[in-house]
Protein backbone atom coordinates (compact mmCIF):
# COMPACT_ATOMS: atom_id res chain seq x y z
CA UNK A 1 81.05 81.14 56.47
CA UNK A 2 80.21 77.79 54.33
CA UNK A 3 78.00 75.86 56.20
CA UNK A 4 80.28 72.61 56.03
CA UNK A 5 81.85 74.09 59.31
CA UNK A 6 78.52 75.03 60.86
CA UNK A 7 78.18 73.12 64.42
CA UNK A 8 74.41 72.30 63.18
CA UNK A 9 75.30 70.38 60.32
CA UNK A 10 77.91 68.10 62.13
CA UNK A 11 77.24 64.54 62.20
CA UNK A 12 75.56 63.92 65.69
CA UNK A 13 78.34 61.76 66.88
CA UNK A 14 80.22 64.81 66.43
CA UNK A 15 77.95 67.14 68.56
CA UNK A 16 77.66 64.78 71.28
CA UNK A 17 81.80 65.11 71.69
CA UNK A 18 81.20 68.69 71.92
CA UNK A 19 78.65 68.46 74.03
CA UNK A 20 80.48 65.92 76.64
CA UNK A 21 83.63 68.73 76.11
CA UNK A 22 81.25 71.56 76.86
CA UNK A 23 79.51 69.88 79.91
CA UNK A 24 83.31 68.44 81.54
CA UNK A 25 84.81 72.24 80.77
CA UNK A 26 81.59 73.70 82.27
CA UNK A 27 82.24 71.84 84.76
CA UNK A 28 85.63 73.09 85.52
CA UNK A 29 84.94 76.54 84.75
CA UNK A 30 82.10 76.61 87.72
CA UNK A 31 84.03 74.37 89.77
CA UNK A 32 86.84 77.24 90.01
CA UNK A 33 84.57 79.78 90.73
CA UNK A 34 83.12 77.68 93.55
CA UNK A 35 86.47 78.17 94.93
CA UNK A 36 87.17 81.51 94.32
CA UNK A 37 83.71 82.30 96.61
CA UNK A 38 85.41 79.57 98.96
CA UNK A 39 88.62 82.19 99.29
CA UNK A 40 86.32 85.23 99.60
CA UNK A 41 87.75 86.90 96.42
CA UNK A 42 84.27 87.54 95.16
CA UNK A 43 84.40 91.27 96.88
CA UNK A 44 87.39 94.00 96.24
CA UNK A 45 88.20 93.54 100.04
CA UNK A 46 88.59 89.57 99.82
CA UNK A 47 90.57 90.09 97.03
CA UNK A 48 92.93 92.17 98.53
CA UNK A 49 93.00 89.86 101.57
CA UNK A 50 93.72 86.54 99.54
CA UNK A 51 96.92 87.79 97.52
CA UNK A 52 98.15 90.59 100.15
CA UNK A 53 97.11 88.60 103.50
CA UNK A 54 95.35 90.12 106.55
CA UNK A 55 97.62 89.32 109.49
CA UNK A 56 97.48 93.04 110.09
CA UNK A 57 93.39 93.26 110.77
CA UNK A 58 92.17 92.28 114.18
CA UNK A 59 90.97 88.77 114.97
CA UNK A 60 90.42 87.66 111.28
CA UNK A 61 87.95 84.82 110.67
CA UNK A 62 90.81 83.04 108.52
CA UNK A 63 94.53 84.09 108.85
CA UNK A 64 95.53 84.53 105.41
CA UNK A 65 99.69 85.78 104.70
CA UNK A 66 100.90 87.64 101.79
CA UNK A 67 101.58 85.68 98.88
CA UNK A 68 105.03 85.16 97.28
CA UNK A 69 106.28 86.12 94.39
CA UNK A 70 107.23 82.81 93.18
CA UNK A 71 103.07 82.05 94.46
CA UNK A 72 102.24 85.42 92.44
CA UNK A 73 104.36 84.27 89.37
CA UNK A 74 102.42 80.87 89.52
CA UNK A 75 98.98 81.54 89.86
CA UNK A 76 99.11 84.26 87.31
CA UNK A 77 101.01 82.20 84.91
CA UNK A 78 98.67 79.10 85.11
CA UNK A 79 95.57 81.16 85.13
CA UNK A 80 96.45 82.97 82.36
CA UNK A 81 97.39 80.17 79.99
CA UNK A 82 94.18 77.63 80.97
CA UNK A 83 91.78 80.24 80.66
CA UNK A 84 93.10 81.52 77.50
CA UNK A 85 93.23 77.89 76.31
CA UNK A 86 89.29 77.72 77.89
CA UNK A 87 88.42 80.71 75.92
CA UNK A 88 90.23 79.79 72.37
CA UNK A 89 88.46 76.43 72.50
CA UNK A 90 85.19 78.09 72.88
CA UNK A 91 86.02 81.44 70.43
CA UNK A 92 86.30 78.45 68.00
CA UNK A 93 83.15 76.74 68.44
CA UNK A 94 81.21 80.23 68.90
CA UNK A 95 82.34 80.99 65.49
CA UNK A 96 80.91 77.89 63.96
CA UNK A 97 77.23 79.29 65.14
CA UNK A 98 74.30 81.03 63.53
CA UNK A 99 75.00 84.04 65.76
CA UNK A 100 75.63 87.36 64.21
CA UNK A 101 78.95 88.22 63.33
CA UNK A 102 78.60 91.21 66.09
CA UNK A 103 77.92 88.87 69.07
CA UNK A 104 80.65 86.40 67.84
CA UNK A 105 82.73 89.17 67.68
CA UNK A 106 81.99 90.34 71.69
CA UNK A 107 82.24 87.01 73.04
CA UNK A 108 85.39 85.76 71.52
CA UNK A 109 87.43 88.70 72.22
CA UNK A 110 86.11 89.92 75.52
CA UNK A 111 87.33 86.88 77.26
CA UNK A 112 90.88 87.57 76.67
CA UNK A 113 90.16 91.31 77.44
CA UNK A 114 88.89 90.43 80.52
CA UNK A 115 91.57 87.62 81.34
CA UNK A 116 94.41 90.19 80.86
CA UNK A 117 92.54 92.92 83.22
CA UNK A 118 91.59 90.11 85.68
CA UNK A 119 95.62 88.81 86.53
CA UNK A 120 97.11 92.04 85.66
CA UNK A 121 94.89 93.38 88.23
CA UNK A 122 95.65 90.84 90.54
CA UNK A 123 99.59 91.25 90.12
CA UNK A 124 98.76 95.08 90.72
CA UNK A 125 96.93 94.69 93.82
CA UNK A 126 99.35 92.60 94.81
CA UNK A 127 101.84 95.22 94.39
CA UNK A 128 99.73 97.33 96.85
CA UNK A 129 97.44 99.14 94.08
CA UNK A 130 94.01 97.73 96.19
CA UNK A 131 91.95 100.08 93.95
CA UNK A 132 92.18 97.78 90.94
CA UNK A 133 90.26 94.82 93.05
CA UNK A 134 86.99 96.68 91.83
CA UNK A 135 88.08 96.60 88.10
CA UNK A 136 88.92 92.42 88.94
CA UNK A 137 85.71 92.04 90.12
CA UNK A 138 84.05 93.86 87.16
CA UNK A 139 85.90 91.42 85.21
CA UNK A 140 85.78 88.83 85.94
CA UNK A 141 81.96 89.01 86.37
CA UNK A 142 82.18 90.05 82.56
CA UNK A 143 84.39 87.03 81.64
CA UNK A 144 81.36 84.34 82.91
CA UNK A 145 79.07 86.15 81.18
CA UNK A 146 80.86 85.92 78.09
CA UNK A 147 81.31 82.35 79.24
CA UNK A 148 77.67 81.29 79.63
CA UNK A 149 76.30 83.33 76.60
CA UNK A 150 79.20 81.18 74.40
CA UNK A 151 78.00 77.96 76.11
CA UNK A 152 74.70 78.49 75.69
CA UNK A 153 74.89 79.54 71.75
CA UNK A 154 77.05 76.68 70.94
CA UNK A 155 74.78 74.54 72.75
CA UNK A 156 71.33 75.93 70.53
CA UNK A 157 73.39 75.39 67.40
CA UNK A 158 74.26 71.68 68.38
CA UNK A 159 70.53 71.13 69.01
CA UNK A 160 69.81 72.54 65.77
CA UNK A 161 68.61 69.83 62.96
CA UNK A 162 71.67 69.95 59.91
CA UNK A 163 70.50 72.32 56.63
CA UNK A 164 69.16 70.63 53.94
């Protein structure tokens, strides 16, 4: 890669616009997970419970109802496009490191991976398939991951004084 299109040699006008992004998409990346622990889907069983409802259990804390499948069709559709919007914007950026090609490789691609096993899972469980809420959880935990490590080499490279 030439290193006209390396983050570190931007001008630093430039990497304090990527940083702002980075912090206001950080930001709302977090912010959503906040509220995905708010809805108990942070276990296999909450899972379950959010999209298939738990009217059935005795004396719930919070009465939650199946969802639709006009609710189903838009969570998974707006989920899957802003995430995969989240994760192009950063691919891009993570390519533009000093990172090894290996690393770049496994962070921009997992995302997507992960996206597509997260809300297919979720339509599935919905379905009444409850054993793929483990392989949502597994993902989804993989997806941040892949999320901070991204953030955080983008970040190095845009503290990073230019090459001479």
């Amino acid at each position: 890669m030439s290193n006209q299109f390396l983050i570190k040699n931007l001008s630093v006008p430039i990497k304090y616009f990527i940083g702002a992004f980075l912090i206001l998409l950080s930001i709302g990346y977090f912010t959503g997970l906040a509220f995905v622990a708010q809805t108990d889907s942070t276990t296999p069983q909450g899972i379950e419970e959010n999209y298939n409802g738990n009217e059935d259990e005795d004396a719930p804390k919070v009465l939650k109802f199946k969802k639709s499948s006009r609710e189903m069709l838009t969570i998974i559709h707006t989920h899957v496009l802003s995430i995969s919007m989240i994760f192009f914007m950063t691919g891009i950026l993570l390519w533009c490191t000093e990172q090894r090609v290996l690393i770049k490789k496994i962070l921009s691609i997992e995302p997507f991976v992960s996206v597509l096993v997260t809300f297919g899972g979720i339509y599935l469980v919905w379905l009444g398939y409850s054993f793929f809420s483990i392989l949502i959880v597994i993902s989804g935990i993989l997806m941040t991951l892949s999320y901070v490590l991204a953030i955080l080499f983008i970040f190095n490279d845009l503290l990073k004084k230019p090459s001479p």
